[in-house]
C-alpha atoms as a PDB file:
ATOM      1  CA  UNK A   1      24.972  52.098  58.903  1.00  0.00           C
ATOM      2  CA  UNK A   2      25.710  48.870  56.507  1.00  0.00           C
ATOM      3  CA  UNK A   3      23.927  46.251  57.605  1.00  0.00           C
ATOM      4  CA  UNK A   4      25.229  42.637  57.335  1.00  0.00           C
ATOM      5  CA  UNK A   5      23.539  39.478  58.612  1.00  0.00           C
ATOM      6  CA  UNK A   6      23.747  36.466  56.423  1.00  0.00           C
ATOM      7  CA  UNK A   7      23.452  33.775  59.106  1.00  0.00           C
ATOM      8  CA  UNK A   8      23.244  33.185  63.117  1.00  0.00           C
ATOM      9  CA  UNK A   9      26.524  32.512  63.740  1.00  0.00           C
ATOM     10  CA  UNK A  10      28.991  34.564  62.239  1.00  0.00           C
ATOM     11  CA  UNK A  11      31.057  37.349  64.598  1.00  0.00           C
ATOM     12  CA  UNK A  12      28.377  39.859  66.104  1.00  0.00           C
ATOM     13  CA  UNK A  13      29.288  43.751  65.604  1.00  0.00           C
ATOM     14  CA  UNK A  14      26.588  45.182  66.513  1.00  0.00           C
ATOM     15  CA  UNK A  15      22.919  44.398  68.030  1.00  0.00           C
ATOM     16  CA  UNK A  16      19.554  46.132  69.440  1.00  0.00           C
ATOM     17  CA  UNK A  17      18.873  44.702  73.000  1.00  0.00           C
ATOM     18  CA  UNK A  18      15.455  45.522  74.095  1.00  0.00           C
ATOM     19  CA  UNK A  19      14.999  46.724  77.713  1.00  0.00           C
ATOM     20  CA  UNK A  20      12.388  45.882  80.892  1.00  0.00           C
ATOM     21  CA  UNK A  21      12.698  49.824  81.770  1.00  0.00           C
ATOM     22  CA  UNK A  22       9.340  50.958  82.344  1.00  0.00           C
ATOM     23  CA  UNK A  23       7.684  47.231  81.197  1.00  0.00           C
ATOM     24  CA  UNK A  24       4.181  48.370  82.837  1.00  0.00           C
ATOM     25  CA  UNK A  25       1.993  46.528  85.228  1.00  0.00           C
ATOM     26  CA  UNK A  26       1.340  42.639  84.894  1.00  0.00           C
ATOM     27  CA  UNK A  27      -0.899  42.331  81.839  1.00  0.00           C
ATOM     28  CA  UNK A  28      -4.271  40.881  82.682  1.00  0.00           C
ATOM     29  CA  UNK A  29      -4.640  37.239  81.310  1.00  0.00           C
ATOM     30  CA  UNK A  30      -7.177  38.208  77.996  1.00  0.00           C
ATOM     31  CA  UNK A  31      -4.157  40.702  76.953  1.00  0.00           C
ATOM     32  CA  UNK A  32      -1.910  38.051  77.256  1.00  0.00           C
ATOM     33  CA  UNK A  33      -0.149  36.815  73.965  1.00  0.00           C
ATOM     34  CA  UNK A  34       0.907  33.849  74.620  1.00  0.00           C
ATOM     35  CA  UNK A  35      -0.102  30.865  77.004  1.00  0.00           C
ATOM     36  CA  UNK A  36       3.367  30.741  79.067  1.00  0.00           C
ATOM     37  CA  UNK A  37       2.611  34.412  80.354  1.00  0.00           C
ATOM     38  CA  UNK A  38      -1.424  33.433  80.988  1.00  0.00           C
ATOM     39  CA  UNK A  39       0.106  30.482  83.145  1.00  0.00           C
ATOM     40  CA  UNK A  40       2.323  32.479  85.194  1.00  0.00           C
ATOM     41  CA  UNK A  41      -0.589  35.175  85.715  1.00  0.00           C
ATOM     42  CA  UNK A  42      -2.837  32.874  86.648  1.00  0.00           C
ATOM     43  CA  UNK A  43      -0.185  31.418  89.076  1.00  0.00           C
ATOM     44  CA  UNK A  44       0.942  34.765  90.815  1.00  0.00           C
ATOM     45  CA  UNK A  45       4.803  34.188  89.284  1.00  0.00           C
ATOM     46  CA  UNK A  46       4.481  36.673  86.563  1.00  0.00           C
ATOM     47  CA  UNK A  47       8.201  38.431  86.402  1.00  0.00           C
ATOM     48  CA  UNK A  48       8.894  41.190  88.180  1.00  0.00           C
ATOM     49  CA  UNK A  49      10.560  44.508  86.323  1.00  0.00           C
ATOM     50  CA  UNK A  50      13.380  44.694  88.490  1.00  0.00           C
ATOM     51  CA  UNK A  51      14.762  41.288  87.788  1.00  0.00           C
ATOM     52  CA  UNK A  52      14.346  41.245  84.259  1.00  0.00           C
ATOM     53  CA  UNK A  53      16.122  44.489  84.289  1.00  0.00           C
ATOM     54  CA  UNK A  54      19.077  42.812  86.000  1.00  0.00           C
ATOM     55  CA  UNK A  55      19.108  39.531  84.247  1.00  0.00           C
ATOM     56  CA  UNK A  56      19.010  41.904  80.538  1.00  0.00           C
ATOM     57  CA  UNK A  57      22.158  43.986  82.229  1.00  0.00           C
ATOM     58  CA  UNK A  58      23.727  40.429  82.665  1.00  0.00           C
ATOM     59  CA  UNK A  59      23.322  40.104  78.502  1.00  0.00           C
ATOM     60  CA  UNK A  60      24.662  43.518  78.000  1.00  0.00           C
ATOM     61  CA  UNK A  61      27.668  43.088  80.141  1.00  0.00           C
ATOM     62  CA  UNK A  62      28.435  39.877  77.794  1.00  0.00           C
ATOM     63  CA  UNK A  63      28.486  42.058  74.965  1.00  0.00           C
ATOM     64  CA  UNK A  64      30.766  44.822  76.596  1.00  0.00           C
ATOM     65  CA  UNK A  65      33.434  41.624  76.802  1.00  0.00           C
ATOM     66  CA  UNK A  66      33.301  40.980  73.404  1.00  0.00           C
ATOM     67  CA  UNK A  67      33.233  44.467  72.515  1.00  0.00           C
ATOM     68  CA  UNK A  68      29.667  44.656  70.091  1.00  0.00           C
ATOM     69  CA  UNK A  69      28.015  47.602  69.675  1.00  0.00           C
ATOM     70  CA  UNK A  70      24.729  48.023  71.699  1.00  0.00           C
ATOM     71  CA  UNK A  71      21.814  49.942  70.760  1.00  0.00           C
ATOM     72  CA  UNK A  72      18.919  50.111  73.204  1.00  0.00           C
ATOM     73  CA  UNK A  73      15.252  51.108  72.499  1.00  0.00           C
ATOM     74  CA  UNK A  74      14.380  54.494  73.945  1.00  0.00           C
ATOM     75  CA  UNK A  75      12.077  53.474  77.030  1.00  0.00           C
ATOM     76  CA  UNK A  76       8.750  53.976  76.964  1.00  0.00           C
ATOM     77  CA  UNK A  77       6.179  54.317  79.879  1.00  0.00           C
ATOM     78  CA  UNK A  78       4.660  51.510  81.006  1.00  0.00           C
ATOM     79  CA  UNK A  79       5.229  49.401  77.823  1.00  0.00           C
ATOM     80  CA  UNK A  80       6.847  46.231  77.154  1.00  0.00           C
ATOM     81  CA  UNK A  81      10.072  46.180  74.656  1.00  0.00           C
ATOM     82  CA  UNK A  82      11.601  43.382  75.914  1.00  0.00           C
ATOM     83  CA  UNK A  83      11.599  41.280  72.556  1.00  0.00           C
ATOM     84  CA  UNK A  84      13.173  43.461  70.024  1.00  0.00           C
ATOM     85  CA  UNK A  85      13.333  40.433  67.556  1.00  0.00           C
ATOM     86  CA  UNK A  86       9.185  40.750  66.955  1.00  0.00           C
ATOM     87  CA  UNK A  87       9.408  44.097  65.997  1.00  0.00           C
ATOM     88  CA  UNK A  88      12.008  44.132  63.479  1.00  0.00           C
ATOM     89  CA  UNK A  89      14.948  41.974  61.541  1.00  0.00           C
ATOM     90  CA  UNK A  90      18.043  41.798  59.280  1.00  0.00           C
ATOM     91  CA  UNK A  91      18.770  40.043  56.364  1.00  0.00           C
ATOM     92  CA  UNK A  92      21.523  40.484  54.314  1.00  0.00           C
ATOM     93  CA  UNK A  93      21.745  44.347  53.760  1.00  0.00           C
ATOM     94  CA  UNK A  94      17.958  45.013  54.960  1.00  0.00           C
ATOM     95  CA  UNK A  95      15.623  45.528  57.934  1.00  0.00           C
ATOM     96  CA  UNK A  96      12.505  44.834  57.593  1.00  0.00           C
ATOM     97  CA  UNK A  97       9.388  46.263  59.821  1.00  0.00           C
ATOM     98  CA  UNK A  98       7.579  43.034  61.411  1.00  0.00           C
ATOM     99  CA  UNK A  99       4.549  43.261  60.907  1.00  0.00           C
ATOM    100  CA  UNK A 100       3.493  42.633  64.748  1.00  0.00           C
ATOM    101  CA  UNK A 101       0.559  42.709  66.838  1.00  0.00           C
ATOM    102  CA  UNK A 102      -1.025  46.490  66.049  1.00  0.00           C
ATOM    103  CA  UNK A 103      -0.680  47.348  69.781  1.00  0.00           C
ATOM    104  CA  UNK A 104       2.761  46.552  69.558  1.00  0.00           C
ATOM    105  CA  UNK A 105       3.711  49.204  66.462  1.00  0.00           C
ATOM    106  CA  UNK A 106       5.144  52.076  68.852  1.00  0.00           C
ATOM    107  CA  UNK A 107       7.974  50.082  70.088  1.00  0.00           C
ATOM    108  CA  UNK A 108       9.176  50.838  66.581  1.00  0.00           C
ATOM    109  CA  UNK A 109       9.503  54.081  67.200  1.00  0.00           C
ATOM    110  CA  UNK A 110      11.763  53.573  70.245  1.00  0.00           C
ATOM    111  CA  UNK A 111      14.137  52.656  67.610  1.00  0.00           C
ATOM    112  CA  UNK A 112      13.636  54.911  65.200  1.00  0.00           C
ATOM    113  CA  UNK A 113      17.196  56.724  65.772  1.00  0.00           C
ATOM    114  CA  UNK A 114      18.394  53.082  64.608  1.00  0.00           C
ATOM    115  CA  UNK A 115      16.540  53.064  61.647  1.00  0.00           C
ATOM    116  CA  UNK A 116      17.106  56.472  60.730  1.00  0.00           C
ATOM    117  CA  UNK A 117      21.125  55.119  60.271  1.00  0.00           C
ATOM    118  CA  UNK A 118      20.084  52.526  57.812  1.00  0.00           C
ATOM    119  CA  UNK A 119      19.372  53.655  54.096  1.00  0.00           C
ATOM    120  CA  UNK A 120      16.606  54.359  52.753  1.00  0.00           C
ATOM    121  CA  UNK A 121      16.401  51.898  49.686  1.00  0.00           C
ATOM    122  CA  UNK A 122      17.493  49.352  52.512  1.00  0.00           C
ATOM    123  CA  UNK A 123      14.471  49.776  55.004  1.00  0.00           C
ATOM    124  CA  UNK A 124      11.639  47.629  54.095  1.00  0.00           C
ATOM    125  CA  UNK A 125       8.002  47.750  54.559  1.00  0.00           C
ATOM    126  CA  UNK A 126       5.994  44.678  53.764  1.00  0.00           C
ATOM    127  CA  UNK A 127       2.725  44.709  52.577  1.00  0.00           C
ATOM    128  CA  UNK A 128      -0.376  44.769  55.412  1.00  0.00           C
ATOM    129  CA  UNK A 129      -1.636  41.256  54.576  1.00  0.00           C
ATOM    130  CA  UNK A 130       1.808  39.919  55.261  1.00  0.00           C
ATOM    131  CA  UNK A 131       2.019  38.967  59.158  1.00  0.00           C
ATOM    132  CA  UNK A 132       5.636  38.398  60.539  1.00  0.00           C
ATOM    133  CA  UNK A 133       7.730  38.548  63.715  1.00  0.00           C
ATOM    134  CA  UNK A 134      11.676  37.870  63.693  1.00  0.00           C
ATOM    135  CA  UNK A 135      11.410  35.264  65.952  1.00  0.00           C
ATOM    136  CA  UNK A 136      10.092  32.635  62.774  1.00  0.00           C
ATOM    137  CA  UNK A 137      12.887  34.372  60.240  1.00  0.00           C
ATOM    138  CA  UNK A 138      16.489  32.833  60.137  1.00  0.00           C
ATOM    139  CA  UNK A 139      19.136  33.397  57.534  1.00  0.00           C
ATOM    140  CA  UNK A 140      21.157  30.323  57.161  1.00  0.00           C
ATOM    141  CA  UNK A 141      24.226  31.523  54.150  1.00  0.00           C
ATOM    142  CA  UNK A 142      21.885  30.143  50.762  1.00  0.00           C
ATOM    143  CA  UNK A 143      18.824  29.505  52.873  1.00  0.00           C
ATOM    144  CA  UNK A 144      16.052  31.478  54.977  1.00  0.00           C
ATOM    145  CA  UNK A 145      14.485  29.524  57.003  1.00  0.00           C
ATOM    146  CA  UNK A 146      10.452  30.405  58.194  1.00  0.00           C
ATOM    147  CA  UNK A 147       8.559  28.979  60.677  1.00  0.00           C
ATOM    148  CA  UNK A 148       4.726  29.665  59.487  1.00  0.00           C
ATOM    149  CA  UNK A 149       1.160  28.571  60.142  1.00  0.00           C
ATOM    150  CA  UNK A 150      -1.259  28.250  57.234  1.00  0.00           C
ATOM    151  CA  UNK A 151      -4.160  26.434  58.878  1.00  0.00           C
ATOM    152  CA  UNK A 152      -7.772  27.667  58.795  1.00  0.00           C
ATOM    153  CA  UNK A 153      -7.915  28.723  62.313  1.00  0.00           C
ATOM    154  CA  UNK A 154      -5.048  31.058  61.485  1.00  0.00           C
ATOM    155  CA  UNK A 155      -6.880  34.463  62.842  1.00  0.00           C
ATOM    156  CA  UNK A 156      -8.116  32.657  65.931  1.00  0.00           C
ATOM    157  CA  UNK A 157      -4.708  30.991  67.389  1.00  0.00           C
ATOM    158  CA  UNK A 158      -2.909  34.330  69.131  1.00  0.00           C
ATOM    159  CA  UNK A 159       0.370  32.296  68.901  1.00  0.00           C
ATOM    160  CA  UNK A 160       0.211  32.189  64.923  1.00  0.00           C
ATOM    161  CA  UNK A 161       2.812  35.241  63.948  1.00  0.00           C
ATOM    162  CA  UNK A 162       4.334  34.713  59.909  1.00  0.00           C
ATOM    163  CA  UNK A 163       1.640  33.631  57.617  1.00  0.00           C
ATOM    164  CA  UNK A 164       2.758  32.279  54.550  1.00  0.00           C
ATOM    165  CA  UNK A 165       2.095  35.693  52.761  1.00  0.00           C
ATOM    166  CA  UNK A 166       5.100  36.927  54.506  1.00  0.00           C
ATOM    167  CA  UNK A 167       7.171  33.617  53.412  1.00  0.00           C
ATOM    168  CA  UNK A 168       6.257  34.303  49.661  1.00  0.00           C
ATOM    169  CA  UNK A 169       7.051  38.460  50.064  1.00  0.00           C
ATOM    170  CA  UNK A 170      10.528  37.487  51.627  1.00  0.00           C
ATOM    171  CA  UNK A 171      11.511  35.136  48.934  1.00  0.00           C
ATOM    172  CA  UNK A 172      10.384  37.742  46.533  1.00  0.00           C
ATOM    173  CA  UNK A 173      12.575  40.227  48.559  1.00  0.00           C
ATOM    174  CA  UNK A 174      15.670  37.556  48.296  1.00  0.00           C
ATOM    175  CA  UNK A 175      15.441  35.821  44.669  1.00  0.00           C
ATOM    176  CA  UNK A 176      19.011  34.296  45.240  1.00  0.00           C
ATOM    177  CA  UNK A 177      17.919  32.614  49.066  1.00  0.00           C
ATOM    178  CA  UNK A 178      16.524  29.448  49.080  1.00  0.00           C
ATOM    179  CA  UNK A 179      13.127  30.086  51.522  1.00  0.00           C
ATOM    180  CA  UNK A 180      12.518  26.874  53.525  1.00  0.00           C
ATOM    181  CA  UNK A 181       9.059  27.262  55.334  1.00  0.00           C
ATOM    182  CA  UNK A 182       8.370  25.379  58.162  1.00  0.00           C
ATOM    183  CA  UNK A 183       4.786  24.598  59.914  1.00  0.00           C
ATOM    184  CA  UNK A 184       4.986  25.311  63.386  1.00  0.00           C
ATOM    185  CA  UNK A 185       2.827  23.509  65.998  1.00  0.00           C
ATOM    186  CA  UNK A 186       0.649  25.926  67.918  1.00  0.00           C
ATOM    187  CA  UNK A 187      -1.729  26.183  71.103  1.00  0.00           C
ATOM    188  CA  UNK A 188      -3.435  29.098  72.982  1.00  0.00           C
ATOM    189  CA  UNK A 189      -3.450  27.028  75.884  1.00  0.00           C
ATOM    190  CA  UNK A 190      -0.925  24.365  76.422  1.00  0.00           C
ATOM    191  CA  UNK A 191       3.116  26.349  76.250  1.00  0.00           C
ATOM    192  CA  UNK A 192       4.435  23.045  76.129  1.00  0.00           C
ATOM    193  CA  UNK A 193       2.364  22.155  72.787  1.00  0.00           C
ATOM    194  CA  UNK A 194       3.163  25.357  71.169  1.00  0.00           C
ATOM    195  CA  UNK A 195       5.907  26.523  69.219  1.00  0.00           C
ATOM    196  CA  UNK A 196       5.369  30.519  69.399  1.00  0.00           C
ATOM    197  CA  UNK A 197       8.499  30.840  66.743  1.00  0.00           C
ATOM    198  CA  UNK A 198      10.418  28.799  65.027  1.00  0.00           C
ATOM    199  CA  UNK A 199      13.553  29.791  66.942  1.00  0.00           C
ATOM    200  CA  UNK A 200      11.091  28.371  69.792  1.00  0.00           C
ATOM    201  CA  UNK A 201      12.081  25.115  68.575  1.00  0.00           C
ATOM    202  CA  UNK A 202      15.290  25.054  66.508  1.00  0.00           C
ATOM    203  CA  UNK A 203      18.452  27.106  65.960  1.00  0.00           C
ATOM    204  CA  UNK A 204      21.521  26.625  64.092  1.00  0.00           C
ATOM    205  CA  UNK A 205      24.882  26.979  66.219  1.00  0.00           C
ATOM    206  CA  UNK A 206      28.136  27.451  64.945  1.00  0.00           C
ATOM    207  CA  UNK A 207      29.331  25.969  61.736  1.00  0.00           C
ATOM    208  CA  UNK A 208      27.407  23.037  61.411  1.00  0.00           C
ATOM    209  CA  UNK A 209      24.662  22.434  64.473  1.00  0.00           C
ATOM    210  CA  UNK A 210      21.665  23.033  65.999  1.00  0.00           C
ATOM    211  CA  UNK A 211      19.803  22.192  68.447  1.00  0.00           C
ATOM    212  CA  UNK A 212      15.888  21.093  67.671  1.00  0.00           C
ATOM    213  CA  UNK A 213      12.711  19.534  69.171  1.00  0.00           C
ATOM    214  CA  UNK A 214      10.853  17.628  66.696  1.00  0.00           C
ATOM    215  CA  UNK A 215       7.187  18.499  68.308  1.00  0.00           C
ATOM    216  CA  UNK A 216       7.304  21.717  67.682  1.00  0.00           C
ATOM    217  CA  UNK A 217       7.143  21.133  63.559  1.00  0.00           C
ATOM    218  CA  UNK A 218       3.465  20.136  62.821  1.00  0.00           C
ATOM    219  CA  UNK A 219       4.790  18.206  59.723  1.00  0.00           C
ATOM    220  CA  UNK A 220       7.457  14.908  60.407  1.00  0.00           C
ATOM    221  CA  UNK A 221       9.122  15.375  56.992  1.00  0.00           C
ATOM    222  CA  UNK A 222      10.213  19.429  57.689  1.00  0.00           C
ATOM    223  CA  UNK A 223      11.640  18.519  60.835  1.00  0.00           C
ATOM    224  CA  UNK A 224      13.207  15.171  59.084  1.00  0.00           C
ATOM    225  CA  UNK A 225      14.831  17.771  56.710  1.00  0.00           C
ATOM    226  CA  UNK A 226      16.687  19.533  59.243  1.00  0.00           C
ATOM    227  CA  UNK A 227      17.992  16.914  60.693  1.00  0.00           C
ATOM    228  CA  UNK A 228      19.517  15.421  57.526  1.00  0.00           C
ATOM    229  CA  UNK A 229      20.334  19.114  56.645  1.00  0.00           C
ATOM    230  CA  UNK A 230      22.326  19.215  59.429  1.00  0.00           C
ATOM    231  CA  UNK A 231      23.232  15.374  60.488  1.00  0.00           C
ATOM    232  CA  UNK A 232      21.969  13.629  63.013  1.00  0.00           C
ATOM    233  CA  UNK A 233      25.272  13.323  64.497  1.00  0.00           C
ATOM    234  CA  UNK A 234      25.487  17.431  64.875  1.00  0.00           C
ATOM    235  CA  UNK A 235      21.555  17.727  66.519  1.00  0.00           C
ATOM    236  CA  UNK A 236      21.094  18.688  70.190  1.00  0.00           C
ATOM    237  CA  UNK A 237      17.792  17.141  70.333  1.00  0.00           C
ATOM    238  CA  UNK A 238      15.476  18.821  73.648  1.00  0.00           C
ATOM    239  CA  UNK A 239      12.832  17.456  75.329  1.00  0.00           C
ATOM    240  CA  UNK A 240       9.210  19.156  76.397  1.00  0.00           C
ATOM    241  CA  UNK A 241       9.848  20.096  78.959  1.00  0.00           C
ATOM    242  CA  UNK A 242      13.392  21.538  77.941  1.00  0.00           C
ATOM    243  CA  UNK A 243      10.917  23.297  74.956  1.00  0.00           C
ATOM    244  CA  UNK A 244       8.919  25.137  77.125  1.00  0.00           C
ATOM    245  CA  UNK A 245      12.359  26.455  79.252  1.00  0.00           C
ATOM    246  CA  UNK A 246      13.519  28.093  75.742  1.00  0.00           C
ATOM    247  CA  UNK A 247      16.975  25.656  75.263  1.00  0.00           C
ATOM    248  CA  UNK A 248      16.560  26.499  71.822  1.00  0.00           C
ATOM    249  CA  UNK A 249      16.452  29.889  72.222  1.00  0.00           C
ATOM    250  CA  UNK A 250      19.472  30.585  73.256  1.00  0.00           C
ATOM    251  CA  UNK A 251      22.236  33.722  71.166  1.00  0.00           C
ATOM    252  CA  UNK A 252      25.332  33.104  68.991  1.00  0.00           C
ATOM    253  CA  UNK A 253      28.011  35.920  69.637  1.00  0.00           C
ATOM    254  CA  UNK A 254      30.158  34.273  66.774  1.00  0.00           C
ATOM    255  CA  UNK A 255      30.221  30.641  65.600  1.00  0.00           C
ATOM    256  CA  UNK A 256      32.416  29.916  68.932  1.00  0.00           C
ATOM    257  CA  UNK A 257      30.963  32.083  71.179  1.00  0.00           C
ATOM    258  CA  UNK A 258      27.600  31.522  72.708  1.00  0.00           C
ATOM    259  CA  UNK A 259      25.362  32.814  75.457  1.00  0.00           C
ATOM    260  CA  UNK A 260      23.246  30.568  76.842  1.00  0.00           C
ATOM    261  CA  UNK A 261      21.032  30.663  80.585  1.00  0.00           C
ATOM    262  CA  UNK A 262      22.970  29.547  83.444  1.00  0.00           C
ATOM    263  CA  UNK A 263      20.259  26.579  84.336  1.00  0.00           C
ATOM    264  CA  UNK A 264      20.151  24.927  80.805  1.00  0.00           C
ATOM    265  CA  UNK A 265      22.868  22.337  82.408  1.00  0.00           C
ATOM    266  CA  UNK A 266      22.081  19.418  79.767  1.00  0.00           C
ATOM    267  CA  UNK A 267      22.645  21.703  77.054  1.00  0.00           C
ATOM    268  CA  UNK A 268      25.570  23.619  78.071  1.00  0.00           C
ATOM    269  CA  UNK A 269      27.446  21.014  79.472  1.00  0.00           C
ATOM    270  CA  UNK A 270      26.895  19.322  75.403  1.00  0.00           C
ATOM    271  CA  UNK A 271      27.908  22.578  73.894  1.00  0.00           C
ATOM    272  CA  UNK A 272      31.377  22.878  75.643  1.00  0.00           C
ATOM    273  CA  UNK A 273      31.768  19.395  74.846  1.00  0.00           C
ATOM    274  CA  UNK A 274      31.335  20.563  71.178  1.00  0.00           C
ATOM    275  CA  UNK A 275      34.481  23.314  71.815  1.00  0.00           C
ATOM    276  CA  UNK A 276      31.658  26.003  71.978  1.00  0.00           C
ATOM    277  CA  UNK A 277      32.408  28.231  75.211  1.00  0.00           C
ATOM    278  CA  UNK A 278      29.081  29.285  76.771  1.00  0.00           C
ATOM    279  CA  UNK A 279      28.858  32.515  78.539  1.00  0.00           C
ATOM    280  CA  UNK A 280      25.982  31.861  81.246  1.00  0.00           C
ATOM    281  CA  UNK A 281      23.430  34.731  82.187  1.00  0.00           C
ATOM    282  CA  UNK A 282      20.474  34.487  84.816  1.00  0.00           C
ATOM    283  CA  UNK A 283      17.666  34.666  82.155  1.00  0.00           C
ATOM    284  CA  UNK A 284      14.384  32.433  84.092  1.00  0.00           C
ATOM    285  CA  UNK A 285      12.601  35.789  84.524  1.00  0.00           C
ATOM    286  CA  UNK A 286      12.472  36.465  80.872  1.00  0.00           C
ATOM    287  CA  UNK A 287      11.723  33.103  79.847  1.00  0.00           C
ATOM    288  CA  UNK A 288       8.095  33.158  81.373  1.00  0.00           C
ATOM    289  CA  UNK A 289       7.025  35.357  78.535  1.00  0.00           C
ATOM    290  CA  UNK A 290       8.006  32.830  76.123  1.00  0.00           C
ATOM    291  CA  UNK A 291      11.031  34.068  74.827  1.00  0.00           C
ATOM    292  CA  UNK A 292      14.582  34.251  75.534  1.00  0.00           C
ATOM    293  CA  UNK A 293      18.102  35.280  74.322  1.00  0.00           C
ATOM    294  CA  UNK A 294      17.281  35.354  70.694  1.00  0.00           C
ATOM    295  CA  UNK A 295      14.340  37.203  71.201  1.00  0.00           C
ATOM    296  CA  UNK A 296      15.255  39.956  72.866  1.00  0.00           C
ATOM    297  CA  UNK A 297      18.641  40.536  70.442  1.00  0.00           C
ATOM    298  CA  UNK A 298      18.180  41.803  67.039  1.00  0.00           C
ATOM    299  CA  UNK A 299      21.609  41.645  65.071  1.00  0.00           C
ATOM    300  CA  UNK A 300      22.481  44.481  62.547  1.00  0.00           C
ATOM    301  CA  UNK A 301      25.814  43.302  61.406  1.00  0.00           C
ATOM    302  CA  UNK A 302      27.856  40.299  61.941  1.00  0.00           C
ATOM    303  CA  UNK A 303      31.177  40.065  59.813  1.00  0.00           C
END
């Protein structure tokens, strides 16, 4: 297989769409990862198997219409493989391993008849002190862009994933990128003061746009460089609230085409009013683990 992903936009060939087979029981709150899925726990809304299941067949039958090639992680028992962006990602001709959670390191192996496709020379491995998930990693043509966390409390905040280890390794991976690392705001507690990954809070859309909320950047002048990166003029700028319900999280078929969850009206209603169309999928369920469309996609090739 020859990989190909320089950006988030271009047209999608093929992708790895996790699955809610088999996702085991609701976790109990202190092996929760994040503090969206402790709140809905604690609350007795946790999402139930058989609708994730249906709102991920939703995603798949998107990709059917635009005819991309779907590879899905062999299920295991009573595990959760949902997000197939943590575990692994693509840039340029590579995949590299993520780094993840050590508990999570089998759901690499439900892929493995992916990875076996990919060359050798062209699988990577980083280093053990370098933490990463592919949520935080986004090739943008020149530029990868890296949400990180380099305070002092890094080992104690669960939601801190890319340390800036991994930023350095991946620029020494990619000497012709531009690496532009970002500080991401985090919480164990509060899912409206924490941005788990950078694709949490931003995302580039088609040619030119993104959409953005400035809290989730712990430093003013990052998020001020996006915005002049992009123009103020081409920013979808989201709210808290709209944070928390994953508007930025949202999956680019092709710089035209994107799929987006049926209940993000504000949003949806601005893309089409950019010339995007939006294909809308039931994806609520999902979202109260703190991810969404991007996160359970991992693109191998995009033209």
């Amino acid at each position: 297989m020859e990989l190909n992903i320089q950006n988030e936009t271009s047209r999608l060939r093929a992708v790895v769409l996790g699955t809610a087979e088999s996702c085991g029981p609701i976790p109990k709150v202190e092996d929760c990862y994040d503090p969206k899925s402790i709140q809905h726990v604690l609350a007795g809304t946790y999402p139930k198997e058989a609708d994730m299941i249906l709102e991920m067949e939703a995603v798949a039958e998107v990709f059917k219409k635009y005819d991309v090639t779907v590879y899905r992680p062999d299920v295991l028992k009573d595990c959760n493989q949902i997000f197939s962006r943590d575990i692994a990602f693509v840039i340029e001709d590579k995949v590299i391993k993520a780094n993840i959670l050590p508990d999570r390191d089998k759901e690499i192996e439900a892929i493995r008849y992916v990875w076996n496709k990919i060359e050798n020379k062209n699988r990577i491995i980083l280093p053990e002190a370098c933490h990463v998930e592919g949520g935080d990693v986004m090739p943008w043509n020149d530029y990868i862009f890296i949400g990180t966390y380099t305070g002092a409390d890094y080992p104690d905040i669960i939601t801190a994933r890319t340390n800036i280890q991994a930023v350095h390794a991946i620029q020494d991976l990619f000497p012709n990128k531009k690496v532009k690392a970002f500080e991401l705001r985090k919480s164990n507690t509060d899912p409206k003061e924490n941005a788990l990954h950078l694709d949490c809070c931003f995302q580039p859309i088609g040619k030119d746009k993104a959409i953005i909320h400035k809290n989730g950047f712990l430093i003013e002048s990052e998020y001020e460089w996006l915005v002049n990166f992009f123009g103020k003029e081409n920013i979808f700028e989201i709210t808290k609230d709209e944070m928390y319900d994953m508007y930025s999280n949202i999956f680019s078929i092709s710089e035209e085409v994107i799929i987006s969850e049926k209940n993000f009206t504000r949003l949806n209603v601005w893309l089409r009013e950019q010339g995007f169309t939006v294909e809308e999928v039931p994806y609520a369920e999902i979202g109260k683990q703190e991810g969404l469309l991007r996160c359970t996609t991992m693109p191998l090739i995009r033209d």
